[in-house]
C-alpha atoms as a PDB file:
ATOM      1  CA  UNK A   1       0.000   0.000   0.000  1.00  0.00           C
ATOM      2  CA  UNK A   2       1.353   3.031  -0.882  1.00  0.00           C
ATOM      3  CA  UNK A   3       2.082   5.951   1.578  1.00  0.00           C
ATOM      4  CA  UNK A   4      -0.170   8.904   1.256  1.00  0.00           C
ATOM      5  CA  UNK A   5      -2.948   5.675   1.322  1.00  0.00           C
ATOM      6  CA  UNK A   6      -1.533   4.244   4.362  1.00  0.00           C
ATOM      7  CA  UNK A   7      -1.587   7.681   5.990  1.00  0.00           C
ATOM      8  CA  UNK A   8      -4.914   8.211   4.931  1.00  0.00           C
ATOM      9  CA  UNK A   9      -6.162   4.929   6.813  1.00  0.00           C
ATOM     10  CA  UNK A  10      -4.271   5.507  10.080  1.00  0.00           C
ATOM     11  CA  UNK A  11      -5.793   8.906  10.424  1.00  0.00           C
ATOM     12  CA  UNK A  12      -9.242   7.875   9.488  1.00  0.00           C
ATOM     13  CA  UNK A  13      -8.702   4.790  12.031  1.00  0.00           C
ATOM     14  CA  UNK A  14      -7.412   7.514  14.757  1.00  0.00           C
ATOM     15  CA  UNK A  15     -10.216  10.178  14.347  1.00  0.00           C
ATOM     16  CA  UNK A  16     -12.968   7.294  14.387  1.00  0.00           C
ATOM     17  CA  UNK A  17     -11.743   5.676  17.295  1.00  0.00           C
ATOM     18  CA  UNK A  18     -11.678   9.304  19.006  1.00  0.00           C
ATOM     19  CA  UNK A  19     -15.185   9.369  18.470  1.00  0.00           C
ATOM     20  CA  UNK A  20     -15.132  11.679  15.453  1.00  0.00           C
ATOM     21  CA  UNK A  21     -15.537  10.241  12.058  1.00  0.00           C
ATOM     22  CA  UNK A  22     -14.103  12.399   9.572  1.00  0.00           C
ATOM     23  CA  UNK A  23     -13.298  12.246   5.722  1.00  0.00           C
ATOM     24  CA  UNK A  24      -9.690  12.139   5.069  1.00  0.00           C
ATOM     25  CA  UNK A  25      -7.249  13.696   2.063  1.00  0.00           C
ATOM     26  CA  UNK A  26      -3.698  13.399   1.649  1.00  0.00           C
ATOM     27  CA  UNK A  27      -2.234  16.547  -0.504  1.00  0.00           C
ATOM     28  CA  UNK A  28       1.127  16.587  -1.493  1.00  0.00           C
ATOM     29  CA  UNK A  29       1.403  20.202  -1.248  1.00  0.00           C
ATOM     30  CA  UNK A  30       5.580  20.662  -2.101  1.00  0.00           C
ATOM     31  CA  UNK A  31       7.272  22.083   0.849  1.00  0.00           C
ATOM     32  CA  UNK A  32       5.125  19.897   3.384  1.00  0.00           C
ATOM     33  CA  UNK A  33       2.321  16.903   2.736  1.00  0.00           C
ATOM     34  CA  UNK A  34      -1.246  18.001   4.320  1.00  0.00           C
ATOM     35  CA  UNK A  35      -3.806  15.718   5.855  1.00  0.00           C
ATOM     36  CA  UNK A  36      -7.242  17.040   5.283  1.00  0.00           C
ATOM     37  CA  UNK A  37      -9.864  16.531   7.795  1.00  0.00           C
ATOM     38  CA  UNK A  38     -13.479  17.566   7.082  1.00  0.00           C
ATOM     39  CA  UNK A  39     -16.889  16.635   8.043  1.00  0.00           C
ATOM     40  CA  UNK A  40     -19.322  17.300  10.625  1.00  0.00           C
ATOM     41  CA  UNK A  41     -18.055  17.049  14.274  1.00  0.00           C
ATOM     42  CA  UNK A  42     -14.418  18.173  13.072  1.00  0.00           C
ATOM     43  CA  UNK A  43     -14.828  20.875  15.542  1.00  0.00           C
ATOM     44  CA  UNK A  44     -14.096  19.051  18.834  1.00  0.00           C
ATOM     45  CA  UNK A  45     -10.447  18.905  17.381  1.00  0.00           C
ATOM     46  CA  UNK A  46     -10.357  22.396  17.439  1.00  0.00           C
ATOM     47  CA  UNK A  47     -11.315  23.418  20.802  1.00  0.00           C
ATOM     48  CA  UNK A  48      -8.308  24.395  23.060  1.00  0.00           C
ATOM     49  CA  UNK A  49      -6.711  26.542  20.791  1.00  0.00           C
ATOM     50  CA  UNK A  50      -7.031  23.042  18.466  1.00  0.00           C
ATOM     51  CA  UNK A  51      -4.449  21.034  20.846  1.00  0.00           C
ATOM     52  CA  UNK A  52      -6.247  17.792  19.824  1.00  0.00           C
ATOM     53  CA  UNK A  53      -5.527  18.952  16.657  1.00  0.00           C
ATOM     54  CA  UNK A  54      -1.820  19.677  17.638  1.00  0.00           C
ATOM     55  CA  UNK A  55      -2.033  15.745  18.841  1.00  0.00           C
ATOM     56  CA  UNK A  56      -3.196  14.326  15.836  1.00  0.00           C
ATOM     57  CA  UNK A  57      -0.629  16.183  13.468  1.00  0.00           C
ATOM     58  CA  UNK A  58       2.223  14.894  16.391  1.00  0.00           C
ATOM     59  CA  UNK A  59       1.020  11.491  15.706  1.00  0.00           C
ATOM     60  CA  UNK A  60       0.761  11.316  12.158  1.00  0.00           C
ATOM     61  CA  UNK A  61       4.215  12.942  11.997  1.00  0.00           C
ATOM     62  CA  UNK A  62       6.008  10.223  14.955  1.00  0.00           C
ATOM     63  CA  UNK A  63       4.337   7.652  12.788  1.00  0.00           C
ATOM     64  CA  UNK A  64       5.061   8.594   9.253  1.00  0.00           C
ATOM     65  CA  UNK A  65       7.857  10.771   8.855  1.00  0.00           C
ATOM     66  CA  UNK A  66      10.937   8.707   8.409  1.00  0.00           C
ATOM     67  CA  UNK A  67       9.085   6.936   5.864  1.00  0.00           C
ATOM     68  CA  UNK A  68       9.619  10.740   3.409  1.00  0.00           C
ATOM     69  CA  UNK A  69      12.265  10.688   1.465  1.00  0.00           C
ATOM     70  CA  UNK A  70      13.376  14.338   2.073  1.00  0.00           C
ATOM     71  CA  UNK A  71      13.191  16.958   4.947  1.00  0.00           C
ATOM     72  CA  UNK A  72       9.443  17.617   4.625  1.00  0.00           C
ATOM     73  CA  UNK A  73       6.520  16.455   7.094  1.00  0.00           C
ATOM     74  CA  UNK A  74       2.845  16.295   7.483  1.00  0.00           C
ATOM     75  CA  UNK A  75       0.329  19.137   8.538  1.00  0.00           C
ATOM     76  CA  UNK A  76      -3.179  17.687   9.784  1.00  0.00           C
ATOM     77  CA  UNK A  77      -5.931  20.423   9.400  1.00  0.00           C
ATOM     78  CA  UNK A  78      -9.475  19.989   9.974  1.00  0.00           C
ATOM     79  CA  UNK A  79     -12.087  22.350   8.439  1.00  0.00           C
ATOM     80  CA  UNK A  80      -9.286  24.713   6.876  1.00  0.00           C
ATOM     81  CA  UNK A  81      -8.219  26.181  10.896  1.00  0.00           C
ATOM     82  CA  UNK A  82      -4.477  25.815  10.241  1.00  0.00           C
ATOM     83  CA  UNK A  83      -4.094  27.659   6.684  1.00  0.00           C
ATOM     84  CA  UNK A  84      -6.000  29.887   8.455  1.00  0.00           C
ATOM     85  CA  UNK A  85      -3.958  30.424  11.376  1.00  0.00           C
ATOM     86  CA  UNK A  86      -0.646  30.232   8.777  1.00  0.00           C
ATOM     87  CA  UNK A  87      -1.904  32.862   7.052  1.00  0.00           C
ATOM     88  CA  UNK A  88      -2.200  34.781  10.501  1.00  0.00           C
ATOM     89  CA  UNK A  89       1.036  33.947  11.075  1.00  0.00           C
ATOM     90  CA  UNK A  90       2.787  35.050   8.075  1.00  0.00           C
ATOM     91  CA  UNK A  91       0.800  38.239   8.364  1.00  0.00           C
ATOM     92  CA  UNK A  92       2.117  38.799  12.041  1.00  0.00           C
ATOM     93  CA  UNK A  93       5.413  38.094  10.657  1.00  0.00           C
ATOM     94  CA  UNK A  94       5.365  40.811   8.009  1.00  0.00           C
ATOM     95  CA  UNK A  95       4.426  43.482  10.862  1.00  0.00           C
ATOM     96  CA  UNK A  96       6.961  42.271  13.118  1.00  0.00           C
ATOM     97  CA  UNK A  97       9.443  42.437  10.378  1.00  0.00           C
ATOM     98  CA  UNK A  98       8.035  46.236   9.308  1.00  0.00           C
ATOM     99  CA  UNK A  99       8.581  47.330  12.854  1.00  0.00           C
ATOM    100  CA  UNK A 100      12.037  46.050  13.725  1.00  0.00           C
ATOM    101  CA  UNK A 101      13.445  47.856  10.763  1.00  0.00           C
ATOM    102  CA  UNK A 102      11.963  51.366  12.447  1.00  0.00           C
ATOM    103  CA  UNK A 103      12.922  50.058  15.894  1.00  0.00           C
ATOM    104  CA  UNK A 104      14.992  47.327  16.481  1.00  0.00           C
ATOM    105  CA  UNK A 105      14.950  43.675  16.528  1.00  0.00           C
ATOM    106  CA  UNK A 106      11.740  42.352  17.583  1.00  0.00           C
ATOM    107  CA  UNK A 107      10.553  39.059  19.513  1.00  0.00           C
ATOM    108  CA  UNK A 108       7.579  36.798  18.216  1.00  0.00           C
ATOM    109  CA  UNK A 109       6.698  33.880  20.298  1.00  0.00           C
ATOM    110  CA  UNK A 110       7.043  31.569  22.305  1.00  0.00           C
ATOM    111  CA  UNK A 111       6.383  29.332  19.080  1.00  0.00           C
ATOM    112  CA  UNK A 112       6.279  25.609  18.093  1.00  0.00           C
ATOM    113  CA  UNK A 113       8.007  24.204  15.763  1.00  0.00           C
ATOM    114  CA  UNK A 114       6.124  24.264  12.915  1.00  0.00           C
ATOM    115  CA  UNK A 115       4.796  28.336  13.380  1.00  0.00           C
ATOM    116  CA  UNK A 116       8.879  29.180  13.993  1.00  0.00           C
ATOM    117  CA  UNK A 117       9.448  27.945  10.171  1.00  0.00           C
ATOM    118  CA  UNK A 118       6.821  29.775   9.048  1.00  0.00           C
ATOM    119  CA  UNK A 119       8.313  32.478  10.279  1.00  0.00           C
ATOM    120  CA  UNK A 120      11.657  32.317   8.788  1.00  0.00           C
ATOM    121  CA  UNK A 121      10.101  31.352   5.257  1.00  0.00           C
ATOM    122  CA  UNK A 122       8.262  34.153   5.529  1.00  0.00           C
ATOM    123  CA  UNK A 123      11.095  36.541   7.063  1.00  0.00           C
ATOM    124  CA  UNK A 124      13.939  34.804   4.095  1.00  0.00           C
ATOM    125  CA  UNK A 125      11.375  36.776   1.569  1.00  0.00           C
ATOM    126  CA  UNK A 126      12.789  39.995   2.752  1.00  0.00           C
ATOM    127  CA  UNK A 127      16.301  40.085   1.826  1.00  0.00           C
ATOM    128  CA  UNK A 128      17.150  42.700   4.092  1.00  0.00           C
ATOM    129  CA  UNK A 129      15.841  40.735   6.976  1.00  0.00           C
ATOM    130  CA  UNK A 130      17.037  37.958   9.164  1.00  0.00           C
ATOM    131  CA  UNK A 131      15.528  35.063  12.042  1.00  0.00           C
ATOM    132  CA  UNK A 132      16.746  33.071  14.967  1.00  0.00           C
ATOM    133  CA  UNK A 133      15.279  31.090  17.517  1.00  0.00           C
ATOM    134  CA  UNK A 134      16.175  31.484  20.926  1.00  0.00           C
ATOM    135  CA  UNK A 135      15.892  28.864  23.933  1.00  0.00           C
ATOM    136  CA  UNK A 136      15.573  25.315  24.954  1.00  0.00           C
ATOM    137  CA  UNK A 137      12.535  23.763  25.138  1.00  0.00           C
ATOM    138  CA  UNK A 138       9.790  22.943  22.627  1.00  0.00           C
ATOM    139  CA  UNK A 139       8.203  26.685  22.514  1.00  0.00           C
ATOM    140  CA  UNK A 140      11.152  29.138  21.445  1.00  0.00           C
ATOM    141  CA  UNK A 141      11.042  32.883  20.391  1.00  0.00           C
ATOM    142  CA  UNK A 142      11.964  33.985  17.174  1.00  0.00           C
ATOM    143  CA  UNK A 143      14.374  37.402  16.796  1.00  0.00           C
ATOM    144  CA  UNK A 144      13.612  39.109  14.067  1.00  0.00           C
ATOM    145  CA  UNK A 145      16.049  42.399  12.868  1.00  0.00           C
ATOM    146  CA  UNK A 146      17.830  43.616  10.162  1.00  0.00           C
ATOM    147  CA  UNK A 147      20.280  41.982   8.281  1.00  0.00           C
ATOM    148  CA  UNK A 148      23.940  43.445   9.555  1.00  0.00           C
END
């Protein structure tokens, strides 16, 4: 059975044995490979600020992800919340990086893993701009400031 099918079962299997039967899609969509929840009930993965949601993606990834052949990894989203909250993201990113060149480097965060590479994608745009994270646990800040 081929991957993207296999993936497609396990979730399915996971979300119905949570109580929450859901149709799934597996997009290869280039930098990363989304799995597509949708259906009625998809909600209850999004309450907490989504963490069941957070959970699922976790899973998927643990499970799946030495199986790629290349860097990428997979991004569970129910009912369209995560492009949503990328697109938030990147948006918050473009301010951040607006105000540090008027004032200094600037702090976004603490972020996961995933949000802190949307932020440097989205800060690598700007040529005159640079990223780092900063700490040691699982949430870290991203520095964002002019490139010297």
């Amino acid at each position: 059975m081929e991957l993207h099918e296999r993936v497609r079962e396990f979730t399915k299997q996971t979300v119905a044995a949570m109580g929450v039967p859901l149709d799934v899609a597996v997009v290869d969509a280039g930098d990363n490979i989304r799995v597509e929840l949708s259906g009625e009930g998809g909600e209850v993965l999004l309450k907490r600020r989504a963490e069941a949601l957070d959970a699922l993606q976790q899973i998927v990834n643990t499970a799946f992800r030495r199986e790629l052949k290349d860097d990428r990894s997979f991004v569970v989203d129910c009912m369209d919340y995560r492009k949503g909250k990328d697109a938030e993201l990147r948006q918050m990113a473009r301010f951040t990086m607006e105000k540090a060149k008027t004032a200094g480097p600037q702090e976004l965060g603490p972020l996961n893993p995933y949000a802190r590479r949307l932020v440097h994608i989205t800060v690598a745009e700007d040529p005159q701009m640079s990223s780092e994270s900063i700490g040691d646990a699982f949430l870290k800040t991203v520095i964002i400031s002019v490139r010297r």
